[in-house]
Structures are given as structure tokens and as C-alpha cells.
PDB file of N, CA and C in Angstrom:
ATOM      1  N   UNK A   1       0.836  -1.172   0.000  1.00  0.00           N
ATOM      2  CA  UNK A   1       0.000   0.000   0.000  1.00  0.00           C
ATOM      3  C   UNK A   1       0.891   1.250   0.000  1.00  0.00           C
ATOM      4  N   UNK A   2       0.460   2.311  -0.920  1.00  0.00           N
ATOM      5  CA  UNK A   2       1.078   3.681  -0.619  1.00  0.00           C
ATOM      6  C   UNK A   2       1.087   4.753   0.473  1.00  0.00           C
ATOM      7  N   UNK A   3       1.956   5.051   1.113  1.00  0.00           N
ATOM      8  CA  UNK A   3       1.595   5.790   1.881  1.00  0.00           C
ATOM      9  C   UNK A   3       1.711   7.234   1.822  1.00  0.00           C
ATOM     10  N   UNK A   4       1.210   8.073   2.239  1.00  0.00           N
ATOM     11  CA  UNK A   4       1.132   9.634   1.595  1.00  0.00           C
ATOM     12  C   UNK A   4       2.308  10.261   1.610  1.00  0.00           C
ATOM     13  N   UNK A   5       3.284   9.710   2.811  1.00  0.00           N
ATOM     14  CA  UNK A   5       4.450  10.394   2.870  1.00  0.00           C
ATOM     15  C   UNK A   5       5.350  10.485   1.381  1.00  0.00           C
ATOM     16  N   UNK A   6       5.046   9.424   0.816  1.00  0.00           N
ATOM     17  CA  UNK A   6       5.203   8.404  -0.614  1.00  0.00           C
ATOM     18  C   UNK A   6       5.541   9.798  -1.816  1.00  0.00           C
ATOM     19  N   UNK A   7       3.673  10.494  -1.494  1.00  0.00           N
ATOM     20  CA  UNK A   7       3.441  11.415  -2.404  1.00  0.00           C
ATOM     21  C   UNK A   7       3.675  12.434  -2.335  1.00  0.00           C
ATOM     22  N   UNK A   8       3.692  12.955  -1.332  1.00  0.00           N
ATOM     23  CA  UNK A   8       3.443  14.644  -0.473  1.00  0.00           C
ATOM     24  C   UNK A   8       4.532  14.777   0.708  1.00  0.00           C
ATOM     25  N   UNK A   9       4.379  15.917   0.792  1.00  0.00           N
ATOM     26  CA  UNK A   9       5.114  16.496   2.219  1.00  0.00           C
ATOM     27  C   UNK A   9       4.623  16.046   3.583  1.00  0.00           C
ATOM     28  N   UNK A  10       5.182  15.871   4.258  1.00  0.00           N
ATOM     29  CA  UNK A  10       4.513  15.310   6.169  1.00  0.00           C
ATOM     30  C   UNK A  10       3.597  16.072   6.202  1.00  0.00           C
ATOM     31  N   UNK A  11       3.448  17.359   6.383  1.00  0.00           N
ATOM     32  CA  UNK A  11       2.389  18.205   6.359  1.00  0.00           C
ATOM     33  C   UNK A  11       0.838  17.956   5.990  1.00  0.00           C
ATOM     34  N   UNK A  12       1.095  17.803   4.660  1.00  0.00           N
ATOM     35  CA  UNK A  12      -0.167  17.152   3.557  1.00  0.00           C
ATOM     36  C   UNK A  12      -0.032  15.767   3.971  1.00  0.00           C
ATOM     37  N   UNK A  13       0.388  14.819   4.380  1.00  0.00           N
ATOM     38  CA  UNK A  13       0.136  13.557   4.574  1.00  0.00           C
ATOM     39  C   UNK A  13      -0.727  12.964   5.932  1.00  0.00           C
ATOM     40  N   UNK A  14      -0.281  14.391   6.885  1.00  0.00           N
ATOM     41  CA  UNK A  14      -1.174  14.480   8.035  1.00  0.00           C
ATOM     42  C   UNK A  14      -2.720  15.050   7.675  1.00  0.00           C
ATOM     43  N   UNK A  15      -2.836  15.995   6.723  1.00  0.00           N
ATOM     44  CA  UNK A  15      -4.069  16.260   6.059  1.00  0.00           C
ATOM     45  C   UNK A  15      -4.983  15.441   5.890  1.00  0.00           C
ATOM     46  N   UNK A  16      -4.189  14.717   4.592  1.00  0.00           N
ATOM     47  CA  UNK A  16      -4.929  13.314   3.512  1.00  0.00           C
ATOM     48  C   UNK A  16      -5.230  12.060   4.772  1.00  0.00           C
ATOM     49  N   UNK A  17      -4.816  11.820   6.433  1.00  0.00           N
ATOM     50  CA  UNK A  17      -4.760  10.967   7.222  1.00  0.00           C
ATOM     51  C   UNK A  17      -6.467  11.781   8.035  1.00  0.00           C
ATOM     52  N   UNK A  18      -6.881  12.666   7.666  1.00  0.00           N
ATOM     53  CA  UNK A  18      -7.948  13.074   9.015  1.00  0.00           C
ATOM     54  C   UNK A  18      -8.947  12.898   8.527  1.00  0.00           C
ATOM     55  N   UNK A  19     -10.112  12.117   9.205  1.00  0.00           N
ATOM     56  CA  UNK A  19     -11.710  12.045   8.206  1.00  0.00           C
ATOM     57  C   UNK A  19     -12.209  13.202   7.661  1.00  0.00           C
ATOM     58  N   UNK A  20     -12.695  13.399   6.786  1.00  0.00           N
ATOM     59  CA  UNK A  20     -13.745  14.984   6.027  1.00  0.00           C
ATOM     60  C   UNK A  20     -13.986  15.708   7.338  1.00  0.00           C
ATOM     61  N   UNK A  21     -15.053  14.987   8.433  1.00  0.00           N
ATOM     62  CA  UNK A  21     -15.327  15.674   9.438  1.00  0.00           C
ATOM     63  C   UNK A  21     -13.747  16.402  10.001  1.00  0.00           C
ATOM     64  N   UNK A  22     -13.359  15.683  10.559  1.00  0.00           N
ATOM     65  CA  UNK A  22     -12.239  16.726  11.031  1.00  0.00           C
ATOM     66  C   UNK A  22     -11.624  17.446   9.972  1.00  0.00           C
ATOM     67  N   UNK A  23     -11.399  17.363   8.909  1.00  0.00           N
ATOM     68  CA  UNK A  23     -11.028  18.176   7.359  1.00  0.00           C
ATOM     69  C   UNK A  23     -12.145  19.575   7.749  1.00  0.00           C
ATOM     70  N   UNK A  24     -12.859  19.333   7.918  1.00  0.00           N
ATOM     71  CA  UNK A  24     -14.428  20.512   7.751  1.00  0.00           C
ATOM     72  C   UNK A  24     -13.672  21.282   8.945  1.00  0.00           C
ATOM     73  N   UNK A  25     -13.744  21.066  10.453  1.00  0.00           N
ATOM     74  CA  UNK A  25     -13.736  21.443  11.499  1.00  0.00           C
ATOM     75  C   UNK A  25     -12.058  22.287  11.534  1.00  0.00           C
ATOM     76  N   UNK A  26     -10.985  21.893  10.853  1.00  0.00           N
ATOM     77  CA  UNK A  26      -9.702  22.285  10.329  1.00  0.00           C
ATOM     78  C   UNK A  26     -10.063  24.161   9.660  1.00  0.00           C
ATOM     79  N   UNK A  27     -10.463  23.478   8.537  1.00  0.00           N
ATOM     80  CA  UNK A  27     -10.771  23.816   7.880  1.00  0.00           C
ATOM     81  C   UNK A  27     -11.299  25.662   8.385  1.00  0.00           C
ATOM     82  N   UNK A  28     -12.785  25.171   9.181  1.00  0.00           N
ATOM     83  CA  UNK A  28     -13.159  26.308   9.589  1.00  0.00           C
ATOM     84  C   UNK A  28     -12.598  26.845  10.628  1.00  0.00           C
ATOM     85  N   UNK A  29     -11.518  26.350  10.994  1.00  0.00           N
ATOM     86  CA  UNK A  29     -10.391  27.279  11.803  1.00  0.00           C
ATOM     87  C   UNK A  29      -9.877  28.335  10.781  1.00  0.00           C
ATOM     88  N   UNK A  30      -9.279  28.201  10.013  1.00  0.00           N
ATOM     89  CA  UNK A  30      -8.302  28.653   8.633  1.00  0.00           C
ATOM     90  C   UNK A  30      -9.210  29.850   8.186  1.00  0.00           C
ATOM     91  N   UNK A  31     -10.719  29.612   7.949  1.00  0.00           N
ATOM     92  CA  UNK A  31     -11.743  30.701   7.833  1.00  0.00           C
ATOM     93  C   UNK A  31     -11.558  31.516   9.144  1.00  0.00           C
ATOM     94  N   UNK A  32     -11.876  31.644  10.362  1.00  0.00           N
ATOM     95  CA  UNK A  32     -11.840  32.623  11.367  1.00  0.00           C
ATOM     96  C   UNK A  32     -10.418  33.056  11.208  1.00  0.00           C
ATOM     97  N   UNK A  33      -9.340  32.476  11.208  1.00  0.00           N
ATOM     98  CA  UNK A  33      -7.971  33.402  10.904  1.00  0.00           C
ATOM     99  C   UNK A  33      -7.825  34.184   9.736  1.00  0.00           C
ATOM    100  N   UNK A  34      -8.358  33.847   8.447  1.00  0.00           N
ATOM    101  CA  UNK A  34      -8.697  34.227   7.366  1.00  0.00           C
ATOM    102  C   UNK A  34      -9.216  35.887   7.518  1.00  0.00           C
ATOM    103  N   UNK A  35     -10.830  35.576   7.970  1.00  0.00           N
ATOM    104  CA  UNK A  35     -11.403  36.804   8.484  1.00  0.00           C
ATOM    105  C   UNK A  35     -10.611  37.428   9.748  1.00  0.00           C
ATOM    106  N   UNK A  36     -10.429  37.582  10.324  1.00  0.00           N
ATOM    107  CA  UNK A  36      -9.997  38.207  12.035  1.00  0.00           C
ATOM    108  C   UNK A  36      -8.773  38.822  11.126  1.00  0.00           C
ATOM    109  N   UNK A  37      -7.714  38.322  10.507  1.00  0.00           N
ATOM    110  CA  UNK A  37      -6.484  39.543   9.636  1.00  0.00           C
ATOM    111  C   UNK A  37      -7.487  39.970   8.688  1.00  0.00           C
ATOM    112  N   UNK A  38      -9.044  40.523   8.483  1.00  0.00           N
ATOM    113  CA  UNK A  38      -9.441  41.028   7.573  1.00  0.00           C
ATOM    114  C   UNK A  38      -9.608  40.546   6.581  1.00  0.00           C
ATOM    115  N   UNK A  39      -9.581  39.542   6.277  1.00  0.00           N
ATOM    116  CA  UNK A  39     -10.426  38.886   5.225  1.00  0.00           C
ATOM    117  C   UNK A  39     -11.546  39.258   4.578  1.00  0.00           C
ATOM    118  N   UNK A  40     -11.630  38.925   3.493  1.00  0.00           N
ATOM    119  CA  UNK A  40     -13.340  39.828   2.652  1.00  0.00           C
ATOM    120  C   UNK A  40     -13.732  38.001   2.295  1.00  0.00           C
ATOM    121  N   UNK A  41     -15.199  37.821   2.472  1.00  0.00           N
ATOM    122  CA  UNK A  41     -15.805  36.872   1.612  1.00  0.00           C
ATOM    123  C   UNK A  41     -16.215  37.359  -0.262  1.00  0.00           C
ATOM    124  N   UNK A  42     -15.777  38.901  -0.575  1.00  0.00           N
ATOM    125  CA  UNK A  42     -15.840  39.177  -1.610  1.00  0.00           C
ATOM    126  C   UNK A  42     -15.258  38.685  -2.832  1.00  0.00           C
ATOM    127  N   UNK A  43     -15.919  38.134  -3.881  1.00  0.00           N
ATOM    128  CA  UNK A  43     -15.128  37.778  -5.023  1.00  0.00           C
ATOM    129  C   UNK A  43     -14.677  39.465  -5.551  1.00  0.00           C
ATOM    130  N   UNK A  44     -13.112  39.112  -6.114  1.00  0.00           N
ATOM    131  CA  UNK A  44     -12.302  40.049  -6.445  1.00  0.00           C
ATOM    132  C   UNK A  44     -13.700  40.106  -7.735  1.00  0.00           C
ATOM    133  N   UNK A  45     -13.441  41.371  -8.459  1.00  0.00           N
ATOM    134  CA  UNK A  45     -14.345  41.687  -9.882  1.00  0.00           C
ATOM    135  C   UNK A  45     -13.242  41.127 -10.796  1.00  0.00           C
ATOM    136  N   UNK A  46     -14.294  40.667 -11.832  1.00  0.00           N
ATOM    137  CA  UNK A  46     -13.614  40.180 -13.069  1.00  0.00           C
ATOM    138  C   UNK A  46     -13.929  40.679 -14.486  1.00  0.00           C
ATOM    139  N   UNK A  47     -12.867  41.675 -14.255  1.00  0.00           N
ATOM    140  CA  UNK A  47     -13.219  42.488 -15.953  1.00  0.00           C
ATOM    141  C   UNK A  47     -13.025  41.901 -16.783  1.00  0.00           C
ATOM    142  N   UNK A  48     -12.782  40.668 -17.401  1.00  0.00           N
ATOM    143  CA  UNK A  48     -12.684  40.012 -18.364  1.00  0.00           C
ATOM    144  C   UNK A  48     -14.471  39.281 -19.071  1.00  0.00           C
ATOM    145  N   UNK A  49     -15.214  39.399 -17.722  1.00  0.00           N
ATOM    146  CA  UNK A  49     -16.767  38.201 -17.812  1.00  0.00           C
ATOM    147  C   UNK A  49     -17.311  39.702 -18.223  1.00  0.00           C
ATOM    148  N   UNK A  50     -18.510  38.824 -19.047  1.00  0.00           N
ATOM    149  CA  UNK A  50     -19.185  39.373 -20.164  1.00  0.00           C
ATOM    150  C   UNK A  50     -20.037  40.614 -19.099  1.00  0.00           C
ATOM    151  N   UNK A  51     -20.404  40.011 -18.162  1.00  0.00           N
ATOM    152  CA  UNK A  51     -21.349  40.632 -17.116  1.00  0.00           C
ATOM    153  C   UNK A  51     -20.691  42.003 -15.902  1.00  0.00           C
ATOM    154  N   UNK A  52     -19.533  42.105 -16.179  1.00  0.00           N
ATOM    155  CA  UNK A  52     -18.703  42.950 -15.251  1.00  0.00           C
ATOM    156  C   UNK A  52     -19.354  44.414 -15.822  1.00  0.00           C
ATOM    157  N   UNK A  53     -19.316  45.292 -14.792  1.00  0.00           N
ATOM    158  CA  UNK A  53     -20.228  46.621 -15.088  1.00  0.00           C
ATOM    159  C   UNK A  53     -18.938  47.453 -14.226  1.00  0.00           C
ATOM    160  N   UNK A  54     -18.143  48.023 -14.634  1.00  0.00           N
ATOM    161  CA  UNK A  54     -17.715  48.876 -14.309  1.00  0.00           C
ATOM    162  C   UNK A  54     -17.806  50.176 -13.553  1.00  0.00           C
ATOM    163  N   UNK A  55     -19.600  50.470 -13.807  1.00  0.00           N
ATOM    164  CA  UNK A  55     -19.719  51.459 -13.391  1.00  0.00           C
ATOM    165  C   UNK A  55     -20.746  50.955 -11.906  1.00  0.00           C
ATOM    166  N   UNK A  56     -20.620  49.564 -11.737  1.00  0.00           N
ATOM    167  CA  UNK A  56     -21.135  49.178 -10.917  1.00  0.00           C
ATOM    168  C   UNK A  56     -20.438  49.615  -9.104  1.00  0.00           C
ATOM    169  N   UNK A  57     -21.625  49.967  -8.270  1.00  0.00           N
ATOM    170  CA  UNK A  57     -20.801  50.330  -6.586  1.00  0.00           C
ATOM    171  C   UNK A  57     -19.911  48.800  -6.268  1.00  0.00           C
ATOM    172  N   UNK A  58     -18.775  48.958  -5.358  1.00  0.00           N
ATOM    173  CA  UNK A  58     -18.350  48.276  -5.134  1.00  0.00           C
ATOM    174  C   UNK A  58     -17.418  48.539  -3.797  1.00  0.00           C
ATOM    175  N   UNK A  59     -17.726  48.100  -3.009  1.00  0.00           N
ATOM    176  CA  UNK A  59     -16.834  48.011  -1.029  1.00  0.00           C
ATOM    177  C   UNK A  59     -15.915  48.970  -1.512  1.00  0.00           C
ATOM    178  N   UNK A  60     -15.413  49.970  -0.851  1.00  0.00           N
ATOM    179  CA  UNK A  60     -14.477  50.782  -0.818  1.00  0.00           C
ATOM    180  C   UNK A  60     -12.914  50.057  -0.509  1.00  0.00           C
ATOM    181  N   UNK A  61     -12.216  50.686  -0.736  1.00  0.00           N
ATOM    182  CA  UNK A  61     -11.016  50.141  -0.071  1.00  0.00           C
ATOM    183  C   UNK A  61     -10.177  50.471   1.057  1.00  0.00           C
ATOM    184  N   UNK A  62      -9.553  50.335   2.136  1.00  0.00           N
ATOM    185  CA  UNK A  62      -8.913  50.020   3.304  1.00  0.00           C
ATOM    186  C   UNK A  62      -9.237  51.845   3.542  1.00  0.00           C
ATOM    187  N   UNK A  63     -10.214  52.401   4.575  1.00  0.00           N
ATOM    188  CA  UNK A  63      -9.938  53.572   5.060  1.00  0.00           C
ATOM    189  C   UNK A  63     -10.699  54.479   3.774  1.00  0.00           C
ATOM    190  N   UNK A  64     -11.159  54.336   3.020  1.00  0.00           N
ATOM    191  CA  UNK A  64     -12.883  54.825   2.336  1.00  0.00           C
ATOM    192  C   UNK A  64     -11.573  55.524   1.184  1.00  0.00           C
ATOM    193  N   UNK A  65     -10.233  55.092   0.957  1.00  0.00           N
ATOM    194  CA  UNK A  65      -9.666  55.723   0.065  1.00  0.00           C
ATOM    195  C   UNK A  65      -9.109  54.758  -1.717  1.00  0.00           C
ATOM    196  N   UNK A  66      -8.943  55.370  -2.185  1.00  0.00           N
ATOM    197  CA  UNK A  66      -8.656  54.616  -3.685  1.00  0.00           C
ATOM    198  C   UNK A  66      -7.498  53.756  -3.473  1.00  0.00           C
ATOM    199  N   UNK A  67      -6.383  54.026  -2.664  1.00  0.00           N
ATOM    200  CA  UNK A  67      -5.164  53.754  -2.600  1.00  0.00           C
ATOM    201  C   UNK A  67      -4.669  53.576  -1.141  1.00  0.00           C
ATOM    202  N   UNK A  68      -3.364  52.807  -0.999  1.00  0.00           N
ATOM    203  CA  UNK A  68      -2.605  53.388   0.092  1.00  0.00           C
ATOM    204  C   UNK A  68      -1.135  54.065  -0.271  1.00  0.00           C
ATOM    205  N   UNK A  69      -1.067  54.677   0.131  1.00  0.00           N
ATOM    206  CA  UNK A  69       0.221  55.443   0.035  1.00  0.00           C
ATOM    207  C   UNK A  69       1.087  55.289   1.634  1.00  0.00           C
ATOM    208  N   UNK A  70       2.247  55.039   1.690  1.00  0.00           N
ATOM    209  CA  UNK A  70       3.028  56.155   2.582  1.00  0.00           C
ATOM    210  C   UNK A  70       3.861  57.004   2.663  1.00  0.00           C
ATOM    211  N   UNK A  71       3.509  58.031   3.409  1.00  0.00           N
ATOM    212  CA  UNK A  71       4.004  59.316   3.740  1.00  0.00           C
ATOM    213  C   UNK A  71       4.608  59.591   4.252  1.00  0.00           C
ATOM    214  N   UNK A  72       5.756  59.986   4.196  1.00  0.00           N
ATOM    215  CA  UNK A  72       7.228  60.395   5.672  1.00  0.00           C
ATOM    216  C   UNK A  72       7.319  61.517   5.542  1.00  0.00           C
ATOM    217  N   UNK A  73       7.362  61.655   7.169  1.00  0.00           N
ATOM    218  CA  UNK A  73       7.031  63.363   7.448  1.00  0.00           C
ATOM    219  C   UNK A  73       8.141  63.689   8.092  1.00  0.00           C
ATOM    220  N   UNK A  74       9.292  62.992   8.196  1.00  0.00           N
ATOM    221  CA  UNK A  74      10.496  63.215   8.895  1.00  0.00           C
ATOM    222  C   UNK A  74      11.004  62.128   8.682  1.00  0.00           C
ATOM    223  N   UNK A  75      12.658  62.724   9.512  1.00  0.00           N
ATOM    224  CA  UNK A  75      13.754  61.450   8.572  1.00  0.00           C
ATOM    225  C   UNK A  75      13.302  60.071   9.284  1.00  0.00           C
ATOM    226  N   UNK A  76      14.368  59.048   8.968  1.00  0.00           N
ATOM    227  CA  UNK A  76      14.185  58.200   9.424  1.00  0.00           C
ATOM    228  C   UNK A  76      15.335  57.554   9.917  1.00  0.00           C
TER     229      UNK A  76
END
């Protein structure tokens, strides 16, 4: 029989070793760390699909501005 170490990294072999249920329960750990550093459930826009509207509203970005910039206001 093959064993995963076979195929993959230790890492992933401990993965491919845990039932779905614990896969799921993993899993939705990775989502709350995901979100909590700010995570968006937003799909990025895709100007390429026939349906993309450009002039459509869309979530602002970090601080209600177009960009980030930084600014030095003294040496460093």
C-alpha cells in the first residue's frame, strides 16, 4: 500500500490521514484566521466576464480611500 508520505510532504500527509469531518472542522479554523487579519468573503471583480459593469458600486477600499500610500514626514 502507498503511503502519503510516498506522495506529499509530512504536512499534507497528516491532512490526507484526518476524516472529512475533522477536514471541515480544520478547515473552519483557517476561515476565522482568514477573516480576524481582515479577510473579505468578496469575489475580487472580473473584468474580463461578459457581465462585469464597471460602473457598478463596489466596497471601498482600506480607510474609504482609492489607494494606500506612505508618507514620511520626517527622517528616518
Amino acid at each position: 500500500m502507498i503511503q502519503p508520505e510516498q506522495l506529499v510532504e509530512a504536512e499534507w500527509a497528516e491532512w490526507y490521514r484526518l476524516t472529512p469531518v475533522q477536514r471541515w472542522l480544520e478547515s473552519e479554523k483557517l476561515w476565522q484566521t482568514y477573516l480576524g487579519f481582515g479577510g473579505l468573503l468578496e469575489p475580487e471583480p472580473d473584468t474580463q466576464s461578459p457581465f462585469f459593469d464597471a460602473r457598478a458600486s463596489r466596497p471601498r477600499a482600506a480607510y474609504g480611500r482609492t489607494g494606500v500610500r506612505i508618507l514620511r514626514r520626517g527622517r528616518v
